[in-house]
PDB file of N, CA and C in Angstrom:
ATOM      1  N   UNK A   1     103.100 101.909  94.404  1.00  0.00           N
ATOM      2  CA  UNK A   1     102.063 100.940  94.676  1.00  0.00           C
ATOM      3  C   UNK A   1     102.709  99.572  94.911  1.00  0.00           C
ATOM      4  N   UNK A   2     101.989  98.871  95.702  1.00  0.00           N
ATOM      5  CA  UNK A   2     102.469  97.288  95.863  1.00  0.00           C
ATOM      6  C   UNK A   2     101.200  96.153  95.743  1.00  0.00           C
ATOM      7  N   UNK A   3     101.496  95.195  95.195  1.00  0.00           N
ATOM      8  CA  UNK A   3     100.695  93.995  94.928  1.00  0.00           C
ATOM      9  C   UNK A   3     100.606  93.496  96.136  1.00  0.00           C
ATOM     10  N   UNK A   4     100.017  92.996  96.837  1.00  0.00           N
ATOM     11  CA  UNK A   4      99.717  91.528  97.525  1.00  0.00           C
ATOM     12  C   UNK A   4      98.923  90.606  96.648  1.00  0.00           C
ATOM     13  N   UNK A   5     100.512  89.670  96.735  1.00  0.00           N
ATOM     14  CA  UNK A   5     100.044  88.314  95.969  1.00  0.00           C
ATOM     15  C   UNK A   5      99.362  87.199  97.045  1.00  0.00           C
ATOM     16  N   UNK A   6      99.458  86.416  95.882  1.00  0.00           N
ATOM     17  CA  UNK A   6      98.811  84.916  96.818  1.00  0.00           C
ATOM     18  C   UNK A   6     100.230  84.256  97.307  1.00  0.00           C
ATOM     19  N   UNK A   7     100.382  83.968  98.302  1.00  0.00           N
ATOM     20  CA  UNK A   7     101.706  83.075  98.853  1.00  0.00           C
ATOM     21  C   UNK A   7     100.957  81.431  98.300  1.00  0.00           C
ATOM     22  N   UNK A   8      99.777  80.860  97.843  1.00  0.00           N
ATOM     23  CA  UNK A   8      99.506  79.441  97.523  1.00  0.00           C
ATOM     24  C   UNK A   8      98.519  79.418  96.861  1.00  0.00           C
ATOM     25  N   UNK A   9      98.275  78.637  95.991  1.00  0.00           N
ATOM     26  CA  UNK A   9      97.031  78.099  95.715  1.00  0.00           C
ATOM     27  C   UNK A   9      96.054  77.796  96.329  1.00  0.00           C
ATOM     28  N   UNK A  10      94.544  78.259  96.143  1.00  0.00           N
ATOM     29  CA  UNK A  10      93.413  77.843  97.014  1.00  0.00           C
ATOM     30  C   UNK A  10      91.922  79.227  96.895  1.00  0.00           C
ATOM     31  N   UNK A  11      91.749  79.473  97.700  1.00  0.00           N
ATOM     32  CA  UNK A  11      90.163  80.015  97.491  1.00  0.00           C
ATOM     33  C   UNK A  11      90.375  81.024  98.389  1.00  0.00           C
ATOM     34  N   UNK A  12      89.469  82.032  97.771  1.00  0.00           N
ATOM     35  CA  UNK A  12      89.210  83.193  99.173  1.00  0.00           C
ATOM     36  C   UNK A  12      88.353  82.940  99.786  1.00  0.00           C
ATOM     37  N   UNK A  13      88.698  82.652 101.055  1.00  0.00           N
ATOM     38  CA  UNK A  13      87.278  82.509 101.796  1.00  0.00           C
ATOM     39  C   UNK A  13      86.635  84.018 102.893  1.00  0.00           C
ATOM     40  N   UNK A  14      87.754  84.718 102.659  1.00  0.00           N
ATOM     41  CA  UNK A  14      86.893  85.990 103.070  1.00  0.00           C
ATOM     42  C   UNK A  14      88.079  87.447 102.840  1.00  0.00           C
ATOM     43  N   UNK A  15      87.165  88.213 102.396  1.00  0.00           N
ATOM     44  CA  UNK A  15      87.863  89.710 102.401  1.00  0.00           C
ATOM     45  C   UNK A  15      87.415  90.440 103.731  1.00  0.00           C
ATOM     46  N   UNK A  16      88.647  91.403 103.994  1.00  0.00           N
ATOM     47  CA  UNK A  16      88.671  92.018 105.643  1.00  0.00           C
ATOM     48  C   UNK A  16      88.860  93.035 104.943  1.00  0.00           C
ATOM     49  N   UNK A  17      89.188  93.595 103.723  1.00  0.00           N
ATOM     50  CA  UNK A  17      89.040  95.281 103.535  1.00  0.00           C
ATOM     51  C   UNK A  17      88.425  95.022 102.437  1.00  0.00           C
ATOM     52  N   UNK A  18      88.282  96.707 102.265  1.00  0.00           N
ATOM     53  CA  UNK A  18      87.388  97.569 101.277  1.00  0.00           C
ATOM     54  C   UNK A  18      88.421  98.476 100.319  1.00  0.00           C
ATOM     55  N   UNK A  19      87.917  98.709  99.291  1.00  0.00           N
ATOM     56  CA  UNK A  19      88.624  99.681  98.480  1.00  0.00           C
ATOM     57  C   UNK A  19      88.885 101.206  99.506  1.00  0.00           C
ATOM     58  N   UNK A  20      90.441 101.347  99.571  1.00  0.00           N
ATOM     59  CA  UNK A  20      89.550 103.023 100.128  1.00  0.00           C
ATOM     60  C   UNK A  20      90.586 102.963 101.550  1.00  0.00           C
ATOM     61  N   UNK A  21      89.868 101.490 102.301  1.00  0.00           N
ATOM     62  CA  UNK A  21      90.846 101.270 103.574  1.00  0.00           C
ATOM     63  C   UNK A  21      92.027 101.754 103.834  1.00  0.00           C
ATOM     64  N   UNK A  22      92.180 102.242 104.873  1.00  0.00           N
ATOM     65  CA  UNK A  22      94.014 102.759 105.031  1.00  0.00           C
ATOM     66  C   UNK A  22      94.255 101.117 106.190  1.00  0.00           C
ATOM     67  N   UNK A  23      95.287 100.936 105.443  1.00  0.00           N
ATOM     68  CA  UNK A  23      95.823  99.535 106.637  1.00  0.00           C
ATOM     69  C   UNK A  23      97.559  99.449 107.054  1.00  0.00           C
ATOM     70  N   UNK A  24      97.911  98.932 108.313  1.00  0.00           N
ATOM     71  CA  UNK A  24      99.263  98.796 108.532  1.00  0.00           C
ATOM     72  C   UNK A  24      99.641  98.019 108.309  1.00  0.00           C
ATOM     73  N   UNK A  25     101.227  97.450 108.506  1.00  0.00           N
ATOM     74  CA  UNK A  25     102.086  96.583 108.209  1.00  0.00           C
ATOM     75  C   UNK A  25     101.652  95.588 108.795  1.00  0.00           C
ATOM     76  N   UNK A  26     101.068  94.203 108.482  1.00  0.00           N
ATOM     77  CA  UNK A  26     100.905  93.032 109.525  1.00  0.00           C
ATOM     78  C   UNK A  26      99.446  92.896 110.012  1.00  0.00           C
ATOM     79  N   UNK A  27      98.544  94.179 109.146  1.00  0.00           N
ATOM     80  CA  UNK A  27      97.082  93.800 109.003  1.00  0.00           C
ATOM     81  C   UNK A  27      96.648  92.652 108.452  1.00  0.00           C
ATOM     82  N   UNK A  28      95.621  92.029 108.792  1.00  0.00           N
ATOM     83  CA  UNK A  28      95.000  90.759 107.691  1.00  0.00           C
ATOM     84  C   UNK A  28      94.062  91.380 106.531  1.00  0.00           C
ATOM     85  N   UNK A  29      94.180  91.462 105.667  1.00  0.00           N
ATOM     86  CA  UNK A  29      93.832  91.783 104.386  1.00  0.00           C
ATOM     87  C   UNK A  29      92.350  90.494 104.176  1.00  0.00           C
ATOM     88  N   UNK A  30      92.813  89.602 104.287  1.00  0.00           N
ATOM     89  CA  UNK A  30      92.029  88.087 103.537  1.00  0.00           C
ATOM     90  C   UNK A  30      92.370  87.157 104.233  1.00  0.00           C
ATOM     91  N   UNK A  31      91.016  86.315 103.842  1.00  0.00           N
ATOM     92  CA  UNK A  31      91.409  84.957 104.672  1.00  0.00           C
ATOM     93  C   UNK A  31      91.564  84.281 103.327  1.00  0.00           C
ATOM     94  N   UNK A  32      92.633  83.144 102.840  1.00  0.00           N
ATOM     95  CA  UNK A  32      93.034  82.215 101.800  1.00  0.00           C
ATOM     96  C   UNK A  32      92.726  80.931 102.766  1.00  0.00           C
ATOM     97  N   UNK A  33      91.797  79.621 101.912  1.00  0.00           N
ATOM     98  CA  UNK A  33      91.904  78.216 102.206  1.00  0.00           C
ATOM     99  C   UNK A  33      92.527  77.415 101.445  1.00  0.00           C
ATOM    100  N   UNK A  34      93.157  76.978 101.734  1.00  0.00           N
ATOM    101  CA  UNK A  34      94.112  76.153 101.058  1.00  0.00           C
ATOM    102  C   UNK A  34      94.681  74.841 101.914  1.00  0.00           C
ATOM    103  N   UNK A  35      94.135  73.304 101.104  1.00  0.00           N
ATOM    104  CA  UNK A  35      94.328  72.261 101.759  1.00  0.00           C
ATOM    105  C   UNK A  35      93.312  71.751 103.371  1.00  0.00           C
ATOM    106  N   UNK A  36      91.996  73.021 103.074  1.00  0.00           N
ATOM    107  CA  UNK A  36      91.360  73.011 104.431  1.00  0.00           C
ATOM    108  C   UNK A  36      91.806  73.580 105.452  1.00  0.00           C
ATOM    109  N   UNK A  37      92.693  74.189 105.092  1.00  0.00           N
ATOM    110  CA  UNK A  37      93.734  75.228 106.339  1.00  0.00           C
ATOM    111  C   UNK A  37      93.145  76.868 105.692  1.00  0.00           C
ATOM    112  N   UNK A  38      92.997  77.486 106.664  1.00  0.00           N
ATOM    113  CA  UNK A  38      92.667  78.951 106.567  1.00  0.00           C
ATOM    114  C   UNK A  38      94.147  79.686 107.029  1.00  0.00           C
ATOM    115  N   UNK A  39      94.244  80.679 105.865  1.00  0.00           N
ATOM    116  CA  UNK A  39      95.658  81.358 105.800  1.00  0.00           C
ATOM    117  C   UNK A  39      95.375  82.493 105.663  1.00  0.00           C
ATOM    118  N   UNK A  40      95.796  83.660 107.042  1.00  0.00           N
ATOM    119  CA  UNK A  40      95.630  84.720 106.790  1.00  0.00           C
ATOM    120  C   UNK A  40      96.298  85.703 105.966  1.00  0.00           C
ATOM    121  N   UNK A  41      96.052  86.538 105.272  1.00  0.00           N
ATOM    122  CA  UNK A  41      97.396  87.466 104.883  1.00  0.00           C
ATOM    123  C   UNK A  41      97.389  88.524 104.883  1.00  0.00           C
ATOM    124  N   UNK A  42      98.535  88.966 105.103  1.00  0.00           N
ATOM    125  CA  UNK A  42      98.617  90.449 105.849  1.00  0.00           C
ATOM    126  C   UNK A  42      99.568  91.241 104.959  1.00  0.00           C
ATOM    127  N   UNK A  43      99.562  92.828 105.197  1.00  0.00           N
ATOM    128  CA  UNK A  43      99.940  93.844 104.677  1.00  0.00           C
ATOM    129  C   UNK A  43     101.368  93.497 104.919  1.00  0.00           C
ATOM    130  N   UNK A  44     102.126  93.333 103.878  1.00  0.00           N
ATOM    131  CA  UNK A  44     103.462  94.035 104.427  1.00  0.00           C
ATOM    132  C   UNK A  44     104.059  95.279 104.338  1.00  0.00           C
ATOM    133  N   UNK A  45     102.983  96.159 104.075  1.00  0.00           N
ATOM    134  CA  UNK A  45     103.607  97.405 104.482  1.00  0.00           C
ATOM    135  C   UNK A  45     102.733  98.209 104.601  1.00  0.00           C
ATOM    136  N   UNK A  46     102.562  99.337 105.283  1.00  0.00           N
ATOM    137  CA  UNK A  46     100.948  99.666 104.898  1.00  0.00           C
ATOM    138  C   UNK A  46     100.638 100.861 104.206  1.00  0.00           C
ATOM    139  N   UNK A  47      99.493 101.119 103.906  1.00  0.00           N
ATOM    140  CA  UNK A  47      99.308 101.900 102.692  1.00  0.00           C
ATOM    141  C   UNK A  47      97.533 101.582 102.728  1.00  0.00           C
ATOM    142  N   UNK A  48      97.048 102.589 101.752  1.00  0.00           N
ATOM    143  CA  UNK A  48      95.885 102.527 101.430  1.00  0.00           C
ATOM    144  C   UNK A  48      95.472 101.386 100.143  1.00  0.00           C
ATOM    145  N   UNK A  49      94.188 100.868 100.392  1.00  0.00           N
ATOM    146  CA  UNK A  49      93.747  99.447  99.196  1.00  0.00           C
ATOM    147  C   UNK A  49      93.198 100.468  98.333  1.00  0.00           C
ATOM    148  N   UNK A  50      94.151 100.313  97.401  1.00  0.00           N
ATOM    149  CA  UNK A  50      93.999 100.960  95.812  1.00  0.00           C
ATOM    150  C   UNK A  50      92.769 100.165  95.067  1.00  0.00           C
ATOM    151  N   UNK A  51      92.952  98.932  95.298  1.00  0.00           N
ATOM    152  CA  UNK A  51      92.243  98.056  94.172  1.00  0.00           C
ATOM    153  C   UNK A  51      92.261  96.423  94.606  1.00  0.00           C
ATOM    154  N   UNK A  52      91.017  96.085  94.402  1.00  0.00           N
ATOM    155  CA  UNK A  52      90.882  94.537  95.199  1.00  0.00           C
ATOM    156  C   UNK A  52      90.590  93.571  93.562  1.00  0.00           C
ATOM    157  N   UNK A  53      91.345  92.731  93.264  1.00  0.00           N
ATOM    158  CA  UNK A  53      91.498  92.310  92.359  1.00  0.00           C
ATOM    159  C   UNK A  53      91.029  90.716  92.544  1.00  0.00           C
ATOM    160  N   UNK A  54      90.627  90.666  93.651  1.00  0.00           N
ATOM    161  CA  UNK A  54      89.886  89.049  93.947  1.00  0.00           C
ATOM    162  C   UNK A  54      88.322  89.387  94.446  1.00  0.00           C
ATOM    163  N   UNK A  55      87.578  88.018  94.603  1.00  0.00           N
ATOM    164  CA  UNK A  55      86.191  87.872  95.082  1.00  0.00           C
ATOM    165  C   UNK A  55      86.102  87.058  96.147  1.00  0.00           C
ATOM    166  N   UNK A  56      85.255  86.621  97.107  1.00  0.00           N
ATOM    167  CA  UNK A  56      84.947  85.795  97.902  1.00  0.00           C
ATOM    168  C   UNK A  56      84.627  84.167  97.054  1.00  0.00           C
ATOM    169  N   UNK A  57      84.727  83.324  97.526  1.00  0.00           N
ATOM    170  CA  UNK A  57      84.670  82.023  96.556  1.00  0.00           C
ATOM    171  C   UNK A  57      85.801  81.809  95.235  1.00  0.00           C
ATOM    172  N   UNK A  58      86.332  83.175  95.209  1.00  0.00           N
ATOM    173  CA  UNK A  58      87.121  83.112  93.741  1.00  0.00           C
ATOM    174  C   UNK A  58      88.956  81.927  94.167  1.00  0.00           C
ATOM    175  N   UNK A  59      89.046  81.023  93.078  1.00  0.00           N
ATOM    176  CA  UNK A  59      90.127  79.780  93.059  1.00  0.00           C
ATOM    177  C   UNK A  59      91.183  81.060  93.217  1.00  0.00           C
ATOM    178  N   UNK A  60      92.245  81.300  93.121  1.00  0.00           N
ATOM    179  CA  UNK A  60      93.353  81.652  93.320  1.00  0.00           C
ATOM    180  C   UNK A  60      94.647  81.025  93.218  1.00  0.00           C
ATOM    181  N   UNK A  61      95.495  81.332  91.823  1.00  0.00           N
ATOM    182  CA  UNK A  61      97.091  80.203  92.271  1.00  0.00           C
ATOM    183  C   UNK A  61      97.861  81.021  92.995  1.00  0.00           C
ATOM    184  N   UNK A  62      99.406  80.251  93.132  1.00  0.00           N
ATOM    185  CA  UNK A  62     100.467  81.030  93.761  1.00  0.00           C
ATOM    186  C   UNK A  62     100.845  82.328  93.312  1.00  0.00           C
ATOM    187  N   UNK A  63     101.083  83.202  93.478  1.00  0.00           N
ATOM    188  CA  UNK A  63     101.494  84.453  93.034  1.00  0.00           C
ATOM    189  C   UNK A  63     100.608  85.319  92.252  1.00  0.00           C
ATOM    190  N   UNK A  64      99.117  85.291  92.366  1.00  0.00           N
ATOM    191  CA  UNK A  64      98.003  85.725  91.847  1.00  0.00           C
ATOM    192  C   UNK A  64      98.218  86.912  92.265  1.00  0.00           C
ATOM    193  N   UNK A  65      97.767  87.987  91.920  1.00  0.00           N
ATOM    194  CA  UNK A  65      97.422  89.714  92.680  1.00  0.00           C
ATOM    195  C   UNK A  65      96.512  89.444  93.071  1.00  0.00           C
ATOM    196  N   UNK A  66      96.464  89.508  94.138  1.00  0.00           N
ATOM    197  CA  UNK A  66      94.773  89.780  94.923  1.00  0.00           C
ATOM    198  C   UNK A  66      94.689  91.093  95.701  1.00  0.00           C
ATOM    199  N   UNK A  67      95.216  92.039  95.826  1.00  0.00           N
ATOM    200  CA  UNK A  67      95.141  93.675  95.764  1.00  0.00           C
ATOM    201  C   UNK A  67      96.189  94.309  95.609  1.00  0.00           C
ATOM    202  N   UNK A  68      96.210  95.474  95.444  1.00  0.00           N
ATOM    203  CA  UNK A  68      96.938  96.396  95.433  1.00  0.00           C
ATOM    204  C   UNK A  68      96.676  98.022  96.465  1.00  0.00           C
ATOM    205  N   UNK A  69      97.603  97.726  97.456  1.00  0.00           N
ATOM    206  CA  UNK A  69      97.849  98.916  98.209  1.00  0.00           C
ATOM    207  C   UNK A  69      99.102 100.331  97.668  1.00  0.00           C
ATOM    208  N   UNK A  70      98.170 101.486  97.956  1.00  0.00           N
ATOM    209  CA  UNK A  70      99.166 102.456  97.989  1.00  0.00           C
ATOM    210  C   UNK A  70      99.756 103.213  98.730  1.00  0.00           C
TER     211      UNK A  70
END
């Protein structure tokens, strides 16, 4: 299994998968705002979303888990 962390501090402003999803390397997972800038983040490797460990609106720091793919 692998984490996708938060690369910064800031807010989710939107989830692009579901528990369950199969996704590839360089998918966007989430949109992160941070500083008024929207930051996408993507799979680095791909695998199925085991477990979504964030919310929409939810604060977020650097290196938070915000899912886990398997």
């Amino acid at each position: 299994m692998a984490d996708v962390r938060s690369p910064m501090a800031g807010t989710i402003l939107e989830l692009l998968v579901a528990t369950g999803d199969s996704v590839s390397e360089g998918d966007e997972l989430l949109i992160l705002e941070s500083m008024k800038m929207e930051i996408p983040v993507e799979a680095e490797e791909g695998g199925t979303v085991a477990s979504i460990a964030c919310e929409q609106g939810q604060p977020v720091q650097e290196d938070d888990v915000l899912l886990t793919l398997e």
